[in-house]
Structures are given as structure tokens and as C-alpha cells.
Protein backbone atom coordinates (compact mmCIF):
# COMPACT_ATOMS: atom_id res chain seq x y z
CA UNK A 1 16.52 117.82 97.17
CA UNK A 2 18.27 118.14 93.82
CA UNK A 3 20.73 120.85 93.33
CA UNK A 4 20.04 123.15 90.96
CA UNK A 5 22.76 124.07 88.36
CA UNK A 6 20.69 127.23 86.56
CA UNK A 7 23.26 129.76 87.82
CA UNK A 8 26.44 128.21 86.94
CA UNK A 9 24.96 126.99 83.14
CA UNK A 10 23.32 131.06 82.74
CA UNK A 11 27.29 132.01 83.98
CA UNK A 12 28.87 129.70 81.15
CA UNK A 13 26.71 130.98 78.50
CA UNK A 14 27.26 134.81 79.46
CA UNK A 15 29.53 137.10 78.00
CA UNK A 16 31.11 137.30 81.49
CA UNK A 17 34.11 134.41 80.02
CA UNK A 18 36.11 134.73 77.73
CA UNK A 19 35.07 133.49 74.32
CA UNK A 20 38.11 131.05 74.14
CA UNK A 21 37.31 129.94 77.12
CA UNK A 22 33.57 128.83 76.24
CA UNK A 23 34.93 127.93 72.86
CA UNK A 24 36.82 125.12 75.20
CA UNK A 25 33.80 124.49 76.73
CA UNK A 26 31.58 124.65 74.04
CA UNK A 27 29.13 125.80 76.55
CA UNK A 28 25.98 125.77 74.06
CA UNK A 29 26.05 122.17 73.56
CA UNK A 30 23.45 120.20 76.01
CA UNK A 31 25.73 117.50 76.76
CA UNK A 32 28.17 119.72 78.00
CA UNK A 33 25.49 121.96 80.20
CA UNK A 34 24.92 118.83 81.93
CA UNK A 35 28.91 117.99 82.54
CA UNK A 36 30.28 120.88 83.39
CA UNK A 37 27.88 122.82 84.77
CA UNK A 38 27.38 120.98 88.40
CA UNK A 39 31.46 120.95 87.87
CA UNK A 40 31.50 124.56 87.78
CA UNK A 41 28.63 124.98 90.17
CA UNK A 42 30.54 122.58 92.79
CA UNK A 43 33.51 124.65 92.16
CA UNK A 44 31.56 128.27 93.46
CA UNK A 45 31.65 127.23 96.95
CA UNK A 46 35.47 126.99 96.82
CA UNK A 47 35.88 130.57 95.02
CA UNK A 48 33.71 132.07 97.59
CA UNK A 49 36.07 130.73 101.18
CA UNK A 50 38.91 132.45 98.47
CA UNK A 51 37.34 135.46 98.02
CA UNK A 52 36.51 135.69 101.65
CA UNK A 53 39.98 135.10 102.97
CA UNK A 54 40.61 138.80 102.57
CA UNK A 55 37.49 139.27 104.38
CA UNK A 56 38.28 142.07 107.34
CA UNK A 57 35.79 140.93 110.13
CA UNK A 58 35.02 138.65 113.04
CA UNK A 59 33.23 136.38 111.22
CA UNK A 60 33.90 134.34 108.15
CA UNK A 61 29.91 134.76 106.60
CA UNK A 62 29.63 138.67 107.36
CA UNK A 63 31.27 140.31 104.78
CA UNK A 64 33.40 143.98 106.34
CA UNK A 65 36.20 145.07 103.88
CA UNK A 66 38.64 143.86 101.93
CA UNK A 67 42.15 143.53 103.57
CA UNK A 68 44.59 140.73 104.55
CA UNK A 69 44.38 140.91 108.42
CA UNK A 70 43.09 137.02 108.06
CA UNK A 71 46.42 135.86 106.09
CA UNK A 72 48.43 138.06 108.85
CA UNK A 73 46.59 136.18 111.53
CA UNK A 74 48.43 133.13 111.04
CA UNK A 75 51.72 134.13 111.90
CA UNK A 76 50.34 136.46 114.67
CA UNK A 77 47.99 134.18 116.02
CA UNK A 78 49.62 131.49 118.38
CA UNK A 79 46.58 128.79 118.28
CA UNK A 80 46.38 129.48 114.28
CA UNK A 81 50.26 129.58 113.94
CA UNK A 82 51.12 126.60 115.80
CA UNK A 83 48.12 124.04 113.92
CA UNK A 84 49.60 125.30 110.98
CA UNK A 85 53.23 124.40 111.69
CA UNK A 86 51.92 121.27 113.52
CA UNK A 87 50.53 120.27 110.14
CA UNK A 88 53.15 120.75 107.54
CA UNK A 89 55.33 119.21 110.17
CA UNK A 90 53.93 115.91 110.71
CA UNK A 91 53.32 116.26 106.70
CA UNK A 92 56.76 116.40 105.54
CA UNK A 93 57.80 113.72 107.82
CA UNK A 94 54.94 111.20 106.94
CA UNK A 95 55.76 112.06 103.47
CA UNK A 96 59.45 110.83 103.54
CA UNK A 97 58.36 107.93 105.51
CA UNK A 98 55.63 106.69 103.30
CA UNK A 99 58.05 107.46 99.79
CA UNK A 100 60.77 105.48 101.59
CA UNK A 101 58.40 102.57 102.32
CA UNK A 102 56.38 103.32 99.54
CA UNK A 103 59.28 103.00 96.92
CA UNK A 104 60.76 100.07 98.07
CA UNK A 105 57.20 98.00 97.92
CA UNK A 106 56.53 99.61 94.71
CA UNK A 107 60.15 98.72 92.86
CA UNK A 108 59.61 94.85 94.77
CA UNK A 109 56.50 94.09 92.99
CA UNK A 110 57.85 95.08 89.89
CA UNK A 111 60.99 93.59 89.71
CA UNK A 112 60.38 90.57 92.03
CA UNK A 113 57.02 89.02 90.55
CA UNK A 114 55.94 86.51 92.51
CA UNK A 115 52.54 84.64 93.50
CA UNK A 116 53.51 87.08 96.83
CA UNK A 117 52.52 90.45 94.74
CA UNK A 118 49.00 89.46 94.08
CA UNK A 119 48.18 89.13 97.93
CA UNK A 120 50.15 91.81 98.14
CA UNK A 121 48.34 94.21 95.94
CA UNK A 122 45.36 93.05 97.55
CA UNK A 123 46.58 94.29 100.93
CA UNK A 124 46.93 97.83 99.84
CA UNK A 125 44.02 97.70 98.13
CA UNK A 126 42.51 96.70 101.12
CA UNK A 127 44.30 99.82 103.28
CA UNK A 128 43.41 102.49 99.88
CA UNK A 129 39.35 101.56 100.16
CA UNK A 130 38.83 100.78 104.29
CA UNK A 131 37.20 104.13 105.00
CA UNK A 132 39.55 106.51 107.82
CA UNK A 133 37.13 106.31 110.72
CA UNK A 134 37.89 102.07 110.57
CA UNK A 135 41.57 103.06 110.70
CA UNK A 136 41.07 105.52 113.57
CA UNK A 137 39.49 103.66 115.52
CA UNK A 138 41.79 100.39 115.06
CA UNK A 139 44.97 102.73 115.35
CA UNK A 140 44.32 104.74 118.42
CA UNK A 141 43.78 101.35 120.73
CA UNK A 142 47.37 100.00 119.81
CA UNK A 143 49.42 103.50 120.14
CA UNK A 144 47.70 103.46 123.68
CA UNK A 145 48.62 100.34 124.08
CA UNK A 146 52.48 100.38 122.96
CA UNK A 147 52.65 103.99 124.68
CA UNK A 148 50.62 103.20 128.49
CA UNK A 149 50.84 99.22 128.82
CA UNK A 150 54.01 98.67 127.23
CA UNK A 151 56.00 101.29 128.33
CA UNK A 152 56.86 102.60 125.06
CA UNK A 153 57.44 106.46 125.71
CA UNK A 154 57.49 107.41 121.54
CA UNK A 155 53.82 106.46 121.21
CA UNK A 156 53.06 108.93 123.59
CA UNK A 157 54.37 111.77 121.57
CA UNK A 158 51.64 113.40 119.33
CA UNK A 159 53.86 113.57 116.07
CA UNK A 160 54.76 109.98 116.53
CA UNK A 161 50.90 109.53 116.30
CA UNK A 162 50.27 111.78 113.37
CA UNK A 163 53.32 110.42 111.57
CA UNK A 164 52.10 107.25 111.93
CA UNK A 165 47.90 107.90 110.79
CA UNK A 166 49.04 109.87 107.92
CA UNK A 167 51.65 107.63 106.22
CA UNK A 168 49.71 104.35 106.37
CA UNK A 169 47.10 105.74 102.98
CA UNK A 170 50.07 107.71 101.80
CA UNK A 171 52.33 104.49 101.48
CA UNK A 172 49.79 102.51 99.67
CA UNK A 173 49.47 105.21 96.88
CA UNK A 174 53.37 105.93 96.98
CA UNK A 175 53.51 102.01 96.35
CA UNK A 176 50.79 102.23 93.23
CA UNK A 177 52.58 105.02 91.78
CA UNK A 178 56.08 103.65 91.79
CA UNK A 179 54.66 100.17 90.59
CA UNK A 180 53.40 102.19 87.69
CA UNK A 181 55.84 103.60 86.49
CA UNK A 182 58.65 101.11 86.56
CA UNK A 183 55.83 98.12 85.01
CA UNK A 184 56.43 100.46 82.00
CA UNK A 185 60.14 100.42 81.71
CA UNK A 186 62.28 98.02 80.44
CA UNK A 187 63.82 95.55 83.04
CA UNK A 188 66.86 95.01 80.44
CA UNK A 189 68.48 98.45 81.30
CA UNK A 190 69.20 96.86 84.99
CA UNK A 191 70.49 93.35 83.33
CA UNK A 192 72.78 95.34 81.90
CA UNK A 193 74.04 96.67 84.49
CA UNK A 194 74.28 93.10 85.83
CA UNK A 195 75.88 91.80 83.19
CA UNK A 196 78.66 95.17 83.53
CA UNK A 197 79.36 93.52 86.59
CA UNK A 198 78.30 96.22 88.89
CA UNK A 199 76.91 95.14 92.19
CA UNK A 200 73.08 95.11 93.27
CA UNK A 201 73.13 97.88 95.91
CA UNK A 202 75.59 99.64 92.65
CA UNK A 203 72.28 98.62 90.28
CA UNK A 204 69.63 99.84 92.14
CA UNK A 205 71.15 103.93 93.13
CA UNK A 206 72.60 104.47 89.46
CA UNK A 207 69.84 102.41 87.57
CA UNK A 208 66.51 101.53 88.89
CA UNK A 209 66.23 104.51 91.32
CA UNK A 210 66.87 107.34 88.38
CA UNK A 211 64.71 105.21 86.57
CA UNK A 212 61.83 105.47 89.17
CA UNK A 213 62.38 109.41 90.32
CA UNK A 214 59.58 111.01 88.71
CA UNK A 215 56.92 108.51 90.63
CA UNK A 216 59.06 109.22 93.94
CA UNK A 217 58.63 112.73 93.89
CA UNK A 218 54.94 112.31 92.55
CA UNK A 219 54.68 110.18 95.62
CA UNK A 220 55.95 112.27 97.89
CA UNK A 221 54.12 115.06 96.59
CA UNK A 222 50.78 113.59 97.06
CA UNK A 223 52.06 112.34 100.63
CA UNK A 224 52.22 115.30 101.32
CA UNK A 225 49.16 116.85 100.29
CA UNK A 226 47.48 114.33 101.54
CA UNK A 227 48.69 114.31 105.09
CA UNK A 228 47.68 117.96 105.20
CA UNK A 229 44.26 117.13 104.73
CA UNK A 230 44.22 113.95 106.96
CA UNK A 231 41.09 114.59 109.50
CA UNK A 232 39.68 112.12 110.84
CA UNK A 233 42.56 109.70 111.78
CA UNK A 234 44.69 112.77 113.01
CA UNK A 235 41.52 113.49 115.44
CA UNK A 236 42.08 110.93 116.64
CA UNK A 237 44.96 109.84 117.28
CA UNK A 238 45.96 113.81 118.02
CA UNK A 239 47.17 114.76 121.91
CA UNK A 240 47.16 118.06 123.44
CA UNK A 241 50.06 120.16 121.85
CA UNK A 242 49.65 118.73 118.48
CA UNK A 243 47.02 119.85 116.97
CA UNK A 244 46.97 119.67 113.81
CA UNK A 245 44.93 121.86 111.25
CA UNK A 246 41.93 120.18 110.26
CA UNK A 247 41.40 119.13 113.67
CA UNK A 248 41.63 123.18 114.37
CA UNK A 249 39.30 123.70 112.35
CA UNK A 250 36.71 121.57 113.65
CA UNK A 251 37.13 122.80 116.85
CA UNK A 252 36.60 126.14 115.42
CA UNK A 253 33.08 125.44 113.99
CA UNK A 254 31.79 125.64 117.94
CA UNK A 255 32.43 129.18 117.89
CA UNK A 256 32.17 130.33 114.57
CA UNK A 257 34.08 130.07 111.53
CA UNK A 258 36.78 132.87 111.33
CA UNK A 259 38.59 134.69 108.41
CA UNK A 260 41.70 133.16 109.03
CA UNK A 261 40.49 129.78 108.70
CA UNK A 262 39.69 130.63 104.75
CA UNK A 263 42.99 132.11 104.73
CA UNK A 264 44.74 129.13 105.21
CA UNK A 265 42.44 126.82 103.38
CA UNK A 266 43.22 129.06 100.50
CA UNK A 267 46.88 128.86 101.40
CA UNK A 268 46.41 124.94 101.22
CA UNK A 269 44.96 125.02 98.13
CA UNK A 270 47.55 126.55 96.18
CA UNK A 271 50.05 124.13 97.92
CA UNK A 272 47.90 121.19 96.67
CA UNK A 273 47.39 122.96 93.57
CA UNK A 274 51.48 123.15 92.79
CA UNK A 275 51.77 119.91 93.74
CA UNK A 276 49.72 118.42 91.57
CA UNK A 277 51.23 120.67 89.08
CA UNK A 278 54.84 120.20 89.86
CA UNK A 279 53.97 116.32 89.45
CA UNK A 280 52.55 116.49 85.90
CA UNK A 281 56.06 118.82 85.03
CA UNK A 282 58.21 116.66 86.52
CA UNK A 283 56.53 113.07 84.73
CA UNK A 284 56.19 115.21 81.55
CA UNK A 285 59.95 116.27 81.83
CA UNK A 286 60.72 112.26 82.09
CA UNK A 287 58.89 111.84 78.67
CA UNK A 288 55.68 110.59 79.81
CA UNK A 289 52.65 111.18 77.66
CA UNK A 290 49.54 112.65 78.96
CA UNK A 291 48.30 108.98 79.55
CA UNK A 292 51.16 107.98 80.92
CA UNK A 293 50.98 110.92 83.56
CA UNK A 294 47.41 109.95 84.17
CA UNK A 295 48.03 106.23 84.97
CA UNK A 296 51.29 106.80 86.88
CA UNK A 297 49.33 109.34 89.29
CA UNK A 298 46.48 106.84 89.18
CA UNK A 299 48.53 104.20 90.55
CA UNK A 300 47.52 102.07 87.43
């Protein structure tokens, strides 16, 4: 059945926003109604879980007052509190694993060309599009395997796991990003350094690494963001103890969705939100354009 915009486009053309801000839109041209209209109408469903994060009730869908007993929840709640720690956990340290990896593959393909970087490319290519229940399910035989038939306790431990599922996406895009942006730059500034005499390992912390900072922390960033919103691999690969958010949150639809879980998604998006925005400061603040910004976080 086709979804039907009518509310959002009668919203744009109200009086209810601001006449700058339908100026922007220039909300009484057609081709715009049918642009930004299902974007605005896909975009309700997402104000309504913020709204109803201060929700006061048992349920998420049953409106009671307004309050912030759901936000309070997650420190006072231990099954809320610890998915929620579990998750920015396991985030932060797949993050600095998959910029560590990440930045070294990134600065090797573009100061090392080779016929190796093609095949290369290809390979993360081939990890960025192979859809997350594929990796699941190839992932969870060999941590059994290296944990049970080999002996090898680590793979046994639920962060290991989670560390693991979330960095392998996160170090393809890390890789893209930091490819990016030094493919831009000129290779000169680290023949000069060369040619100063100064050593490789001297070359690559004063020169090429400053040089590549702003796509580190953009990679990092969107490590991170993105191994808070890993699902289906962490469900996986996930053992009892360490269970992370989204996989809470599945569990939860059995028995109802509850205010708290809005309360955090809400949280989440704000972190995601400053992410993203602390990546376009921090590439803007290193003198990229707007395009630049766009291809470096595109991986292009």
C-alpha cells in the first residue's frame, strides 16, 4: 500500500513553521512537495519515540503524563543500566580497534599504490555491501570454534565477541575515509620530510598522521556510532552477561515496549547526532569544503 504523505505536505504549507524555514524549503513548489515531504513524513515517527520518552507510564503507546521517570530508569534500572553500559563499552573499544586498523589500510593504499590496492579495495567493498545476517552467521561458527575446540578462553568472553562483530564494517569505512582524505593531499609534504633526513617511523607521527587526523577522528566517530547500533551481528554473537542494547531491545518487544526504551533511543540519537556534527566541525576546521566533507565521510 502506498504511504500517504498528505499530512506532512498540509504541515509544510501551514503557518505552523516558520516562514524562513519554508522559505528554505520553498514548500509551494511541486517538486519539492514530492522531495521533502515523505522526508519529513519519515521523519514523524522519530519525533513521536522523542516526545514519548518523557512519557510517565507502563507502556510506551499509552500516553500518562509528562515526566522523566523513563530517562531516570536507566541508571536505576539494572537490566536497562547494564545493556546500556554493555553497549558504549564494546563501542568505544571496537572503535579504537577499527581506527587503528582502519588508518593504517587507509594511509597504505594511498601512499603504497600498487596492483595490491585494487583487490584490495575490492575486499572491503566486498565486507561494506555483504548484508550483517551473512556475517553473523559466518562469525559466530569460528568464535565457537577458537573459544570450545581450540581452547582459546578470549573467544568465550562476550566483549571479545562484540568487539570483534562490530569493528569488522567499522574498519572498512575507517579505511574509505582515511583513503579519502590523504588521495587529496599532496604526497610532496612527506618527501620532504625524506629528503630533511628524518626517519620513516619520524615521517609518518609528525607528517602523514597530522595530515590524516580529521578522517581518524571522523572514523572513529562513525565507529562508534555505528557499533551502537550494531543488531544483528551482536545477537548473535552476544552471551549471557553482555547484552548489548539493541539486542535489549528486541527482547523487550515480547513484553511490550517501555518508556525507557525511547529514552535511550533518544539519548542515542543525540550521540549520533553530535557525532556526525563534531565530524563536519572538525573536517571544516582542517579547511575542507563542503564537498570535500561530503566525499571524505563518503569514503570517496
Amino acid at each position: 500500500m502506498p504511504t500517504d504523505f498528505a499530512p506532512a505536505t498540509r504541515l509544510l504549507r501551514s503557518k505552523l513553521l516558520p516562514e524562513r524555514i519554508r522559505a528554505i524549503l520553498n514548500v509551494e513548489s511541486g517538486y519539492n512537495d514530492g522531495l521533502v515531504s515523505p522526508i519529513f513524513g519519515m521523519a514523524l515517527p522519530i519525533a513521536v519515540v522523542i516526545v514519548y520518552s518523557f512519557n510517565v507510564g507502563r507502556l510506551l503507546i499509552s500516553w500518562d503524563h509528562f515526566g522523566f521517570d523513563s530517562f531516570a530508569a536507566i541508571v536505576t534500572k539494572p537490566a536497562v543500566r547494564d545493556a546500556v553500559l554493555v553497549s558504549l563499552r564494546t563501542g568505544l573499544i571496537a572503535a579504537v580497534l577499527a581506527t587503528a586498523l582502519g588508518t593504517l589500510a587507509g594511509i597504505a593504499m594511498a601512499r603504497t599504490p600498487g596492483k595490491w590496492v585494487p583487490w584490495f579495495l575490492g575486499l572491503l567493498l566486498l565486507i561494506s555491501v555483504t548484508p550483517e545476517i551473512v556475517d553473523a552467521v559466518a562469525l559466530l561458527p569460528w568464535v565457537v570454534f577458537l573459544g570450545q575446540d581450540l581452547g582459546l578462553s578470549i573467544f568465550n568472553d562476550g566483549t571479545v565477541r562484540l568487539v570483534i562483530g562490530q569493528s569488522l564494517f567499522s574498519i572498512a569505512i575507517v579505511s574509505y575515509i582515511v583513503r579519502a582524505r590523504l588521495v587529496g593531499l599532496d604526497a610532496r609534504l612527506e618527501e620532504a620530510s625524506a629528503d630533511l633526513y628524518a626517519r620513516p617511523l619520524t615521517t609518518f607521527f609528525k607528517v602523514t598522521l597530522p595530515l590524516a587526523m580529521p578522517a581518524v577522528l571522523a572514523g572513529f566517530l562513525l565507529s562508534f556510532t555505528l557499533g551502537l547500533d550494531n543488531t544483528i551481528v551482536s545477537a548473535f554473537v552476544q552471551v549471557s552477561g553482555t547484552t548489548p542494547w539493541p539486542v535489549y531491545v528486541l527482547s523487550a518487544l515480547r513484553s511490550g515496549l517501555r518508556p525507557e526504551i525511547a529514552a535511550v533511543s533518544t539519548i542515542m540519537l543525540v550521540l549520533t547526532l553530535g557525532a556526525l556534527a563534531l565530524v563536519a566541525l572538525v573536517l571544516k576546521k582542517a579547511g575542507d569544503s563542503a564537498a570535500d566533507i561530503a566525499r571524505t565521510m563518503a569514503g570517496g
